[in-house]
C-alpha atoms as a PDB file:
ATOM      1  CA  UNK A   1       0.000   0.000   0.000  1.00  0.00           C
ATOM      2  CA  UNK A   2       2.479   2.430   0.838  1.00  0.00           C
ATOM      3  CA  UNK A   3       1.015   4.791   3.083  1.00  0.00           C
ATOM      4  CA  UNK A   4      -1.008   4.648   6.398  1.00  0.00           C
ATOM      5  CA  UNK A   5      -4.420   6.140   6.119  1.00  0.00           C
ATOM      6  CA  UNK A   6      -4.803   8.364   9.662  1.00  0.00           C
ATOM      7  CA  UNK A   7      -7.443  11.288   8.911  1.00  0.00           C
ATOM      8  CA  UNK A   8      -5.977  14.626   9.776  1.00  0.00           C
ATOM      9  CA  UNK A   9      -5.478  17.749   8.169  1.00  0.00           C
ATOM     10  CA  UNK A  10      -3.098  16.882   5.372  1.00  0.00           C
ATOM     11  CA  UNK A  11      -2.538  17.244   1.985  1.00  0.00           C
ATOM     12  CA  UNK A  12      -0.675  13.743   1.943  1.00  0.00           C
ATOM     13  CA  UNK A  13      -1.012  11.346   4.619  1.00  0.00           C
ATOM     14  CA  UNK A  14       1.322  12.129   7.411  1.00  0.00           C
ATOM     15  CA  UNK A  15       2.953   8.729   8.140  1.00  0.00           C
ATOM     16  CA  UNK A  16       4.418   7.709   4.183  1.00  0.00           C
ATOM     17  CA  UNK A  17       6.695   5.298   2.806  1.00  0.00           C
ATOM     18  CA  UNK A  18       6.796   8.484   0.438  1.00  0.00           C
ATOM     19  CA  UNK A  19       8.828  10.987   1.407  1.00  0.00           C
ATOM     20  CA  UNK A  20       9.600  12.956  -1.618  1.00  0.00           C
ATOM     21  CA  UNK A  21       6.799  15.301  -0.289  1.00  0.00           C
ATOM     22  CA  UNK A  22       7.898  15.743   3.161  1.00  0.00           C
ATOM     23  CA  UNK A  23       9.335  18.753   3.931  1.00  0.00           C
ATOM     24  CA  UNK A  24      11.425  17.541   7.657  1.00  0.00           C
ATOM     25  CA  UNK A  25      11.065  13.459   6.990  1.00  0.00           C
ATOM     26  CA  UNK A  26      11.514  11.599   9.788  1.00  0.00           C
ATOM     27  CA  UNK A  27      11.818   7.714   9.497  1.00  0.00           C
ATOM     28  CA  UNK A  28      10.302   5.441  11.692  1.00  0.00           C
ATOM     29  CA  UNK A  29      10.823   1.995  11.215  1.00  0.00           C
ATOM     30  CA  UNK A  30      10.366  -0.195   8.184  1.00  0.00           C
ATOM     31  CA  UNK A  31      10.915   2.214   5.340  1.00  0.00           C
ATOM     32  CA  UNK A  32       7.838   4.433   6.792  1.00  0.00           C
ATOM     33  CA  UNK A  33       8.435   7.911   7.335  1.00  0.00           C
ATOM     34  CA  UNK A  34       6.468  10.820   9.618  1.00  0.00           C
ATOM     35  CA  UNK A  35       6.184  14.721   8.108  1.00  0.00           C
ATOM     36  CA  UNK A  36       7.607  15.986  11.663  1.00  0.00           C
ATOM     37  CA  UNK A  37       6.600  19.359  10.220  1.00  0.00           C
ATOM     38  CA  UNK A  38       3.355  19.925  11.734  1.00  0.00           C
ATOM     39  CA  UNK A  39       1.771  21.580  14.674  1.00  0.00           C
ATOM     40  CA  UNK A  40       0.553  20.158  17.994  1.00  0.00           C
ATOM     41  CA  UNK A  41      -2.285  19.337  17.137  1.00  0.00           C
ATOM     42  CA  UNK A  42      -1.684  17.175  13.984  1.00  0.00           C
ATOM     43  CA  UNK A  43       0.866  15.195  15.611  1.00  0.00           C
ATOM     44  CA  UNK A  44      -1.720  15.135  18.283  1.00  0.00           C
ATOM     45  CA  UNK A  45      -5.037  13.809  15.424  1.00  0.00           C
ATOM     46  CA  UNK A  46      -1.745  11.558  14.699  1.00  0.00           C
ATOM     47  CA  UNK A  47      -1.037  10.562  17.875  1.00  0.00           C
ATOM     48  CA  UNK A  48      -5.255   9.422  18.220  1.00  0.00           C
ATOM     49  CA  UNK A  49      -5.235   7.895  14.859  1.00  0.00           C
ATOM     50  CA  UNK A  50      -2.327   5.553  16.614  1.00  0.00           C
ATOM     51  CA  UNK A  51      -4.747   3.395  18.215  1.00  0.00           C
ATOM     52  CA  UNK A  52      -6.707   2.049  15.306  1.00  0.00           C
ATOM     53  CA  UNK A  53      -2.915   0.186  14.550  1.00  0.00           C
ATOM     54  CA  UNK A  54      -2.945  -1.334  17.631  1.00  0.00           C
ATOM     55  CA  UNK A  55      -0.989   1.030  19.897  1.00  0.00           C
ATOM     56  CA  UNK A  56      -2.211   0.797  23.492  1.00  0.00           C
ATOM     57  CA  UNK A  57      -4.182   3.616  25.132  1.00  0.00           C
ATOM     58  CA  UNK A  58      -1.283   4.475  27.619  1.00  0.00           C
ATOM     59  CA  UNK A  59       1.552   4.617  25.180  1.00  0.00           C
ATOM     60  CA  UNK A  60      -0.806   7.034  23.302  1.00  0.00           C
ATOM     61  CA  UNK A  61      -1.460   9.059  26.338  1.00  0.00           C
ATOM     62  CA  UNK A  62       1.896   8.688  27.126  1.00  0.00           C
ATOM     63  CA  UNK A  63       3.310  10.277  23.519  1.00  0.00           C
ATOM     64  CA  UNK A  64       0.436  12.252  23.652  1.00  0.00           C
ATOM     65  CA  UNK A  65       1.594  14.365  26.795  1.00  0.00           C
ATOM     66  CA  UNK A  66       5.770  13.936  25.468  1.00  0.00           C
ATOM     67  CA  UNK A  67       4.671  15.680  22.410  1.00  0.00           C
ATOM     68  CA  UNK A  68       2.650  18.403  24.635  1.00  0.00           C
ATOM     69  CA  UNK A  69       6.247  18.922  26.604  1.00  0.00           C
ATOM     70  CA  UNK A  70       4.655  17.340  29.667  1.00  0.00           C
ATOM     71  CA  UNK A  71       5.496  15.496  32.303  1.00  0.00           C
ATOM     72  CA  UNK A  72       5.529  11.536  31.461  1.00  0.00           C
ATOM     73  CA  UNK A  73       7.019  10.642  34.871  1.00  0.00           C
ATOM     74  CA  UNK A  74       3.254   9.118  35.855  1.00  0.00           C
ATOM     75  CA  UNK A  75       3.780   6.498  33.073  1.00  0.00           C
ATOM     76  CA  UNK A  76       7.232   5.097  34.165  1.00  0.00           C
ATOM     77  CA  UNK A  77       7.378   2.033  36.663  1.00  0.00           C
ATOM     78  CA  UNK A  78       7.681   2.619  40.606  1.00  0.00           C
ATOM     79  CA  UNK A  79      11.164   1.578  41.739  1.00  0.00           C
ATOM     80  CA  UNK A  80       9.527  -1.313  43.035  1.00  0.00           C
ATOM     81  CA  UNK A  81       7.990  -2.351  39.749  1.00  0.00           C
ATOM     82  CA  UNK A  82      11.137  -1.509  38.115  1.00  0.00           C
ATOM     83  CA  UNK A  83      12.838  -3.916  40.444  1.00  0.00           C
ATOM     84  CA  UNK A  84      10.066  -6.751  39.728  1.00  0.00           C
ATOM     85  CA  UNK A  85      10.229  -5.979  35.876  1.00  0.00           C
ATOM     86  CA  UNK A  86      14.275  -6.913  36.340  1.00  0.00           C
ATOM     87  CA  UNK A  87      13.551  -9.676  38.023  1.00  0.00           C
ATOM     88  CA  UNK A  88      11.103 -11.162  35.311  1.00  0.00           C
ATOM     89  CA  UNK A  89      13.543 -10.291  32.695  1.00  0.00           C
ATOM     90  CA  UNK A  90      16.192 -12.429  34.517  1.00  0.00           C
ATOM     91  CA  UNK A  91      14.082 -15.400  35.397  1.00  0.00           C
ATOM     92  CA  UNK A  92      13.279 -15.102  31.405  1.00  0.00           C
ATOM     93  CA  UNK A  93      16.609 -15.441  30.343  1.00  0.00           C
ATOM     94  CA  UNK A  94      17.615 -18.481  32.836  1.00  0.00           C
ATOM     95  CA  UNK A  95      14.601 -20.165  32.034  1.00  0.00           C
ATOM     96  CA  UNK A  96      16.092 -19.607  28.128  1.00  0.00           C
ATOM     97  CA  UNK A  97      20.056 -20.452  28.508  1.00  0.00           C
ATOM     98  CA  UNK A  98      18.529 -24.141  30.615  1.00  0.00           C
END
């Protein structure tokens, strides 16, 4: 297809494999590309169109507020649940190298 469909006020869809158009390109992954020319609010309509490609509402909210220059400290892990996260990591990888 080339292009992800998220309705916003564009010319061109803002997320392209097409970047010819672009006037500050910014590549994501894959070979797809974001116009980070915009204002707030388009990356914000972008941001909301996120979720209809599976992106979970609190990485949404969480991108949402990064690209408002807010405060994302709410969405990081406790110490303690930073600690258990480790933990779980390491039990992963002995479980793996047995």
């Amino acid at each position: 297809m080339g292009w992800l469909y998220i309705p916003c006020a564009y010319s061109q869809p803002p997320i392209s494999k097409n970047r010819l158009w672009m006037e500050k390109p910014r590549e994501l992954f894959d070979g797809w590309y974001f116009e980070s020319c915009t204002s707030l609010i388009q990356k914000q309509e972008v941001l909301q169109g996120s979720r209809k490609v599976g992106l979970s509402a609190s990485f949404v909210s969480c991108a949402d507020d990064f690209v408002a220059d807010k405060n994302v400290l709410k969405y990081l892990p406790r110490e303690e649940e930073q600690n258990q996260i480790i933990a779980r990591f390491k039990e992963q990888e002995t479980d793996e190298n047995t």
